[in-house]
N, C-alpha and C. Protein backbone atom coordinates (compact mmCIF):
# COMPACT_ATOMS: atom_id res chain seq x y z
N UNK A 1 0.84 -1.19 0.00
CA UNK A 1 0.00 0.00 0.00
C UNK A 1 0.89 1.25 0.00
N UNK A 2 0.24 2.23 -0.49
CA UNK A 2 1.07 3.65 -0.19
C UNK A 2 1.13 4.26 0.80
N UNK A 3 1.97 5.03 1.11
CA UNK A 3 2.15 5.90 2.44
C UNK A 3 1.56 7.45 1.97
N UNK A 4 0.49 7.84 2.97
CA UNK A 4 0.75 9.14 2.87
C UNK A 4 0.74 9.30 3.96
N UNK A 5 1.18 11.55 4.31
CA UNK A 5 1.01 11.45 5.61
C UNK A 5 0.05 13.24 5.41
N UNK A 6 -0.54 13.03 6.47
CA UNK A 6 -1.56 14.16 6.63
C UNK A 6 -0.34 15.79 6.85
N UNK A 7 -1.18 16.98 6.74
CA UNK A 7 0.05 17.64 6.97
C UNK A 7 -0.02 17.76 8.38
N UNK A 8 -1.12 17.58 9.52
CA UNK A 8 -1.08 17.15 11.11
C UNK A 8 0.76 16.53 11.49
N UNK A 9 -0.09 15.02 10.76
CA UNK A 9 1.48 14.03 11.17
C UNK A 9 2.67 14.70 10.42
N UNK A 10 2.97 15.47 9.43
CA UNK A 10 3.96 16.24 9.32
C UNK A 10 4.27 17.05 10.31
N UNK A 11 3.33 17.71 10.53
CA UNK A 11 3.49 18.63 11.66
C UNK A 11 4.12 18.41 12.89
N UNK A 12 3.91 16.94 13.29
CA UNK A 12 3.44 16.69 14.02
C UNK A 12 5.38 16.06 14.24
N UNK A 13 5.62 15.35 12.94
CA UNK A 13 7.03 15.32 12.94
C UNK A 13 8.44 16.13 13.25
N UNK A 14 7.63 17.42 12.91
CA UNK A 14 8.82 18.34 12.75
C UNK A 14 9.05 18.87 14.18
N UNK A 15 7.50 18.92 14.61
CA UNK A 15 7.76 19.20 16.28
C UNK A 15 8.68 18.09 17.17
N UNK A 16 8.09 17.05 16.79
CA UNK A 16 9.13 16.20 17.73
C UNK A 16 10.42 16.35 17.09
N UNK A 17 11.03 16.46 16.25
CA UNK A 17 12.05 16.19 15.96
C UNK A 17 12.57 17.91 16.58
N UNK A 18 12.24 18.96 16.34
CA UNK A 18 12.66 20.05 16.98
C UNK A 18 12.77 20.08 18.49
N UNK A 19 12.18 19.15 19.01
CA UNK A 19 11.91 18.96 20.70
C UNK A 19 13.35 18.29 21.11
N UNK A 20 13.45 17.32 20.45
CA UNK A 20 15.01 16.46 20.69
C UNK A 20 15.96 17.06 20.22
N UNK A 21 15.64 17.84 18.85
CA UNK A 21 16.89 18.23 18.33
C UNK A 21 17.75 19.31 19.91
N UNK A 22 17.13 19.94 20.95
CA UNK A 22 17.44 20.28 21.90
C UNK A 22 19.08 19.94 22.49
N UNK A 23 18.23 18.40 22.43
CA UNK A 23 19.82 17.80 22.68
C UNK A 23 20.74 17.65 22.11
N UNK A 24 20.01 17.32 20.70
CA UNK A 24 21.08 16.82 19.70
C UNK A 24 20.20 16.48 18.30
N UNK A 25 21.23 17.26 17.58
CA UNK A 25 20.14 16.86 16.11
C UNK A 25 20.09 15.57 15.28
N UNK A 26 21.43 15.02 15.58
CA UNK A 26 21.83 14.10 14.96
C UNK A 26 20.40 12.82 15.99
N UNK A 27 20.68 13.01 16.58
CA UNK A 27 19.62 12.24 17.57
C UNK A 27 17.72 12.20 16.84
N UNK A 28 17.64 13.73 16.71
CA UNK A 28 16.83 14.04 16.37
C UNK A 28 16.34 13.44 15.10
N UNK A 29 17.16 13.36 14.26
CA UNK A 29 17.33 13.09 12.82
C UNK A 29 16.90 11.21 12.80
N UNK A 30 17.37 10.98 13.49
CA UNK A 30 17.62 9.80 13.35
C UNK A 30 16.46 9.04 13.87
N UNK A 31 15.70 9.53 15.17
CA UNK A 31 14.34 9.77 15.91
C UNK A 31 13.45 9.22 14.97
N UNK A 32 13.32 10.91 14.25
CA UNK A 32 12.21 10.78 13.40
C UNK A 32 12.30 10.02 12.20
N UNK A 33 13.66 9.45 11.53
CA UNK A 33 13.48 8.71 10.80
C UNK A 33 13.08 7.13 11.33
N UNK A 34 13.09 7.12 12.65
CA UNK A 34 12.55 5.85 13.01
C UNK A 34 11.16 5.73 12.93
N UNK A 35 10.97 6.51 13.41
CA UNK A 35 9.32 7.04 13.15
C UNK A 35 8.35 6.90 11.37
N UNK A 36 9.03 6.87 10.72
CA UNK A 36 9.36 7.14 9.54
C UNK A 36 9.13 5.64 8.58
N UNK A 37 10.23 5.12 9.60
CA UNK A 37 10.10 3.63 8.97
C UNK A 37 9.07 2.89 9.71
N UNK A 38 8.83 2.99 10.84
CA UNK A 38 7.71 2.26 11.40
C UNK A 38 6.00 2.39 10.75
N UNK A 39 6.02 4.24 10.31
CA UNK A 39 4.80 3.97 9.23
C UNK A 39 4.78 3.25 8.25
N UNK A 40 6.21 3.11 7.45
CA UNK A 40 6.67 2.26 6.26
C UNK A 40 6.31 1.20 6.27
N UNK A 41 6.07 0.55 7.62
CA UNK A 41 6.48 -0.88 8.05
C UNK A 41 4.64 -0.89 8.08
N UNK A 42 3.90 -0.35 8.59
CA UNK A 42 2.52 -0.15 8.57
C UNK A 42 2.23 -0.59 7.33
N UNK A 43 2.07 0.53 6.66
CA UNK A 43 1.97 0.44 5.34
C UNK A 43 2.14 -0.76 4.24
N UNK A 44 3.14 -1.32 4.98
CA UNK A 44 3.36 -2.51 4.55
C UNK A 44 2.07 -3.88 4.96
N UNK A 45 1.63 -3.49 6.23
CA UNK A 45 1.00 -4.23 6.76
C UNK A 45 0.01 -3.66 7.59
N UNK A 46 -1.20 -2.98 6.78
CA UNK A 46 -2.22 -2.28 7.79
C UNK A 46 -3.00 -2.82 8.54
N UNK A 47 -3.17 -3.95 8.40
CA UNK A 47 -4.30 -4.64 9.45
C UNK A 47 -4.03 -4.82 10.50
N UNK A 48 -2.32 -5.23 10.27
CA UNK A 48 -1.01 -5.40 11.60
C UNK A 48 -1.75 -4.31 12.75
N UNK A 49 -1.92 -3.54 12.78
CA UNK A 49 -1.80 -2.03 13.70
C UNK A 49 -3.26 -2.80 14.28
N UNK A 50 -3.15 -2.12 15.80
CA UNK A 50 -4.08 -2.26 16.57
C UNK A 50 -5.10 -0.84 16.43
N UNK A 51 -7.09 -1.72 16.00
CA UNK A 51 -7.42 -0.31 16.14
C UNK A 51 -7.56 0.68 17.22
N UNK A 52 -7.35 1.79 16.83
CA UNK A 52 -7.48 2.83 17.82
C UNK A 52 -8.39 2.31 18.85
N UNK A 53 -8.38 2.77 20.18
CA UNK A 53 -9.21 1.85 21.13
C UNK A 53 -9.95 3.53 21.58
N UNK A 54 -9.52 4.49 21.60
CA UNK A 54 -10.38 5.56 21.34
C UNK A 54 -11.65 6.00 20.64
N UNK A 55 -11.45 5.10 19.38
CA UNK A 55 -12.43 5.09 18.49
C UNK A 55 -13.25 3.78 17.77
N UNK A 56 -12.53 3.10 18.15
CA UNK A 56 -12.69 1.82 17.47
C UNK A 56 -13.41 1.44 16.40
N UNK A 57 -12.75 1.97 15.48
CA UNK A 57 -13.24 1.57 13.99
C UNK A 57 -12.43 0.87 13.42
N UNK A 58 -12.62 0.06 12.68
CA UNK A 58 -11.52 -0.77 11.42
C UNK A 58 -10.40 -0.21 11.21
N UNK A 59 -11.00 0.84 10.56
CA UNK A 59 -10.01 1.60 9.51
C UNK A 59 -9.27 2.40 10.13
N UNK A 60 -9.63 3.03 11.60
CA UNK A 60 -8.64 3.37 12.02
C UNK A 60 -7.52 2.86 13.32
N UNK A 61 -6.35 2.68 13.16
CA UNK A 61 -5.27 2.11 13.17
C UNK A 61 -3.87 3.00 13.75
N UNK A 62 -3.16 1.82 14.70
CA UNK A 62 -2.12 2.71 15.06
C UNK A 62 -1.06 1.74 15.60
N UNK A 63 0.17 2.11 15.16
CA UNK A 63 1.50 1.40 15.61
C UNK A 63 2.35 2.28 16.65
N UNK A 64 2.75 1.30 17.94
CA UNK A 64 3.42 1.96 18.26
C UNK A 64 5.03 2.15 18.20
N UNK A 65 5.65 3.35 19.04
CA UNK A 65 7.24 3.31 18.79
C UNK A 65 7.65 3.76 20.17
N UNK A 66 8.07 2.79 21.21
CA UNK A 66 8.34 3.36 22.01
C UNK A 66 6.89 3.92 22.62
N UNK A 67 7.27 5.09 23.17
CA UNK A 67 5.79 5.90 23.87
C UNK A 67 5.21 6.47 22.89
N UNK A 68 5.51 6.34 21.55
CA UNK A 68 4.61 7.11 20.52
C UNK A 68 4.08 6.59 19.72
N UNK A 69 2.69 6.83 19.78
CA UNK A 69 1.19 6.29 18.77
C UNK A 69 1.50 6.94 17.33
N UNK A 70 1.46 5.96 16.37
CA UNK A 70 1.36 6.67 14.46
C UNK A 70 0.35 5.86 14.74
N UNK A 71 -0.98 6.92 14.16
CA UNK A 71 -2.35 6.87 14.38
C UNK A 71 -2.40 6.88 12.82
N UNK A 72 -3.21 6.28 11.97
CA UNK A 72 -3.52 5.95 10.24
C UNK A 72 -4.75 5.52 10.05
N UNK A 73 -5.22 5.77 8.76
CA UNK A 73 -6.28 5.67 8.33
C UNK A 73 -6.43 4.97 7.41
N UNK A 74 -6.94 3.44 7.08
CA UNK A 74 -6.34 2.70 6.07
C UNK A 74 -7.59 2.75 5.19
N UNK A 75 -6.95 3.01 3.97
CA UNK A 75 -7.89 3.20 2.58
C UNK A 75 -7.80 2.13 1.86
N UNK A 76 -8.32 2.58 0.82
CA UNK A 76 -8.33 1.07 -0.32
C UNK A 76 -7.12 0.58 -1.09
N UNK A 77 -6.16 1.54 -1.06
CA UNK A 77 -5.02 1.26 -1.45
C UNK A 77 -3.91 1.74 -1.08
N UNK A 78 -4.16 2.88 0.25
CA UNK A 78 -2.93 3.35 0.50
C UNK A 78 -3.22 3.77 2.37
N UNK A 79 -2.73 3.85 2.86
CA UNK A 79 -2.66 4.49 4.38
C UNK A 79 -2.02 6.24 4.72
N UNK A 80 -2.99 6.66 5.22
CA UNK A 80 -3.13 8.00 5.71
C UNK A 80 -2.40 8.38 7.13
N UNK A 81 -0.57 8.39 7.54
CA UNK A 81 -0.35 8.87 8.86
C UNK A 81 -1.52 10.19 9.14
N UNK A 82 -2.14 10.06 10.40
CA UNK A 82 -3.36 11.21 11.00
C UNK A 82 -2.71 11.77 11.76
N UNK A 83 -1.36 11.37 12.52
CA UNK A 83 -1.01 12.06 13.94
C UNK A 83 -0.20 11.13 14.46
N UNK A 84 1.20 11.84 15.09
CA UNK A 84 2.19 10.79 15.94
C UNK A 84 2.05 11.46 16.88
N UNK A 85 2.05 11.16 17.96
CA UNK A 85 2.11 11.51 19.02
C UNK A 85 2.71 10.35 20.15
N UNK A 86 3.17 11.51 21.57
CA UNK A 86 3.41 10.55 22.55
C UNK A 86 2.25 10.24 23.10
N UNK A 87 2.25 8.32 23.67
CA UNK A 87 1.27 7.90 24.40
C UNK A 87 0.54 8.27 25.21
N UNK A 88 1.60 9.37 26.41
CA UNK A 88 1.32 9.74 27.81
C UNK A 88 -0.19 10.62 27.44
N UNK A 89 -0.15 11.25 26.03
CA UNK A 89 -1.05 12.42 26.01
C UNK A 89 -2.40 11.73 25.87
N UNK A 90 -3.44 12.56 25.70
CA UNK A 90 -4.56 12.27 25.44
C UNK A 90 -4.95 12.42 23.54
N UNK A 91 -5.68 11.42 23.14
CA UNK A 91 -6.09 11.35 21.81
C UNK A 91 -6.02 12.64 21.30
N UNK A 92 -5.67 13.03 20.50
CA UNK A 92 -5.78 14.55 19.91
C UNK A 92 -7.90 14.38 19.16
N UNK A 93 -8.67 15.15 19.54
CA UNK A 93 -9.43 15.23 19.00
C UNK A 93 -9.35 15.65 17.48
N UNK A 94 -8.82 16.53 17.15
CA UNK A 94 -8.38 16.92 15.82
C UNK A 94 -8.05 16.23 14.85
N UNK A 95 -7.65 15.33 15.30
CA UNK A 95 -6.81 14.17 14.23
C UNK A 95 -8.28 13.34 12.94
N UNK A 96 -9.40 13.14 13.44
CA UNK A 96 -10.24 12.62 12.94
C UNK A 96 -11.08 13.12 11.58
N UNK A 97 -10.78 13.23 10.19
CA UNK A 97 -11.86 14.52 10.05
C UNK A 97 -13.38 14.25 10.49
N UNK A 98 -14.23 14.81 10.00
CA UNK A 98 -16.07 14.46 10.40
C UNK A 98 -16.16 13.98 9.37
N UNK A 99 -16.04 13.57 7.94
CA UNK A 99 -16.39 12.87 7.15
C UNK A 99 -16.39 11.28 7.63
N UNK A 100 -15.29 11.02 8.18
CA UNK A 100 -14.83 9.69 8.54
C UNK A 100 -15.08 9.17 9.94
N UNK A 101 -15.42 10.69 10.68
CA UNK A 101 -15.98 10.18 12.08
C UNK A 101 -17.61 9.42 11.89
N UNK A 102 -18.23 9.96 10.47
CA UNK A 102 -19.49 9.50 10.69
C UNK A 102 -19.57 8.14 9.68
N UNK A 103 -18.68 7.72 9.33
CA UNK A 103 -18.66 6.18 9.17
C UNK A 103 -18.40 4.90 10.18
N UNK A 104 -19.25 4.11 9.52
CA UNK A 104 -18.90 3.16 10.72
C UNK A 104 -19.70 3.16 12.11
């Protein structure tokens, strides 16, 4: 399947990776490319991902890394990153659009 990623989970990348880069960029860099491959690795295998237990729909889906949820939206041929985030937080409401909240 294809990867896309919402511009949220972009967003959503650049923050974490600016958060670590603190310490160290090279760290940073390397972070988010883990992050990176673990959607890859999704993508590869969407059913793999446990659904969201927030929402519990099929289609939506999430792998974790460490303390951080890649939250996705699996389509007919490709997967949608919605939002990475750390675990500790609470579901981002935002992440969902309303088209897709009212399926299912």
């Amino acid at each position: 399947m294809k990867l896309r990623w919402s511009r949220q989970a972009q967003r959503d990348l650049l923050e974490i990776g600016r958060y670590i880069a603190k310490d160290g960029r090279a760290a940073a860099r390397r972070w988010v490319e883990r992050l990176r491959q673990r959607a890859r690795q999704a993508a590869a295998y969407p059913h793999a991902g446990r659904i969201v237990p927030e929402h519990s729909r099929p289609e939506l889906r999430e792998v974790l890394l460490r303390s951080y949820r890649i939250v996705y939206f699996v389509g007919d041929d490709a997967i949608e990153v919605l939002t990475v985030f750390e675990g500790h937080r609470l579901f981002p409401k935002r992440v969902v659009p309303d088209a897709r909240d009212d399926e299912g």
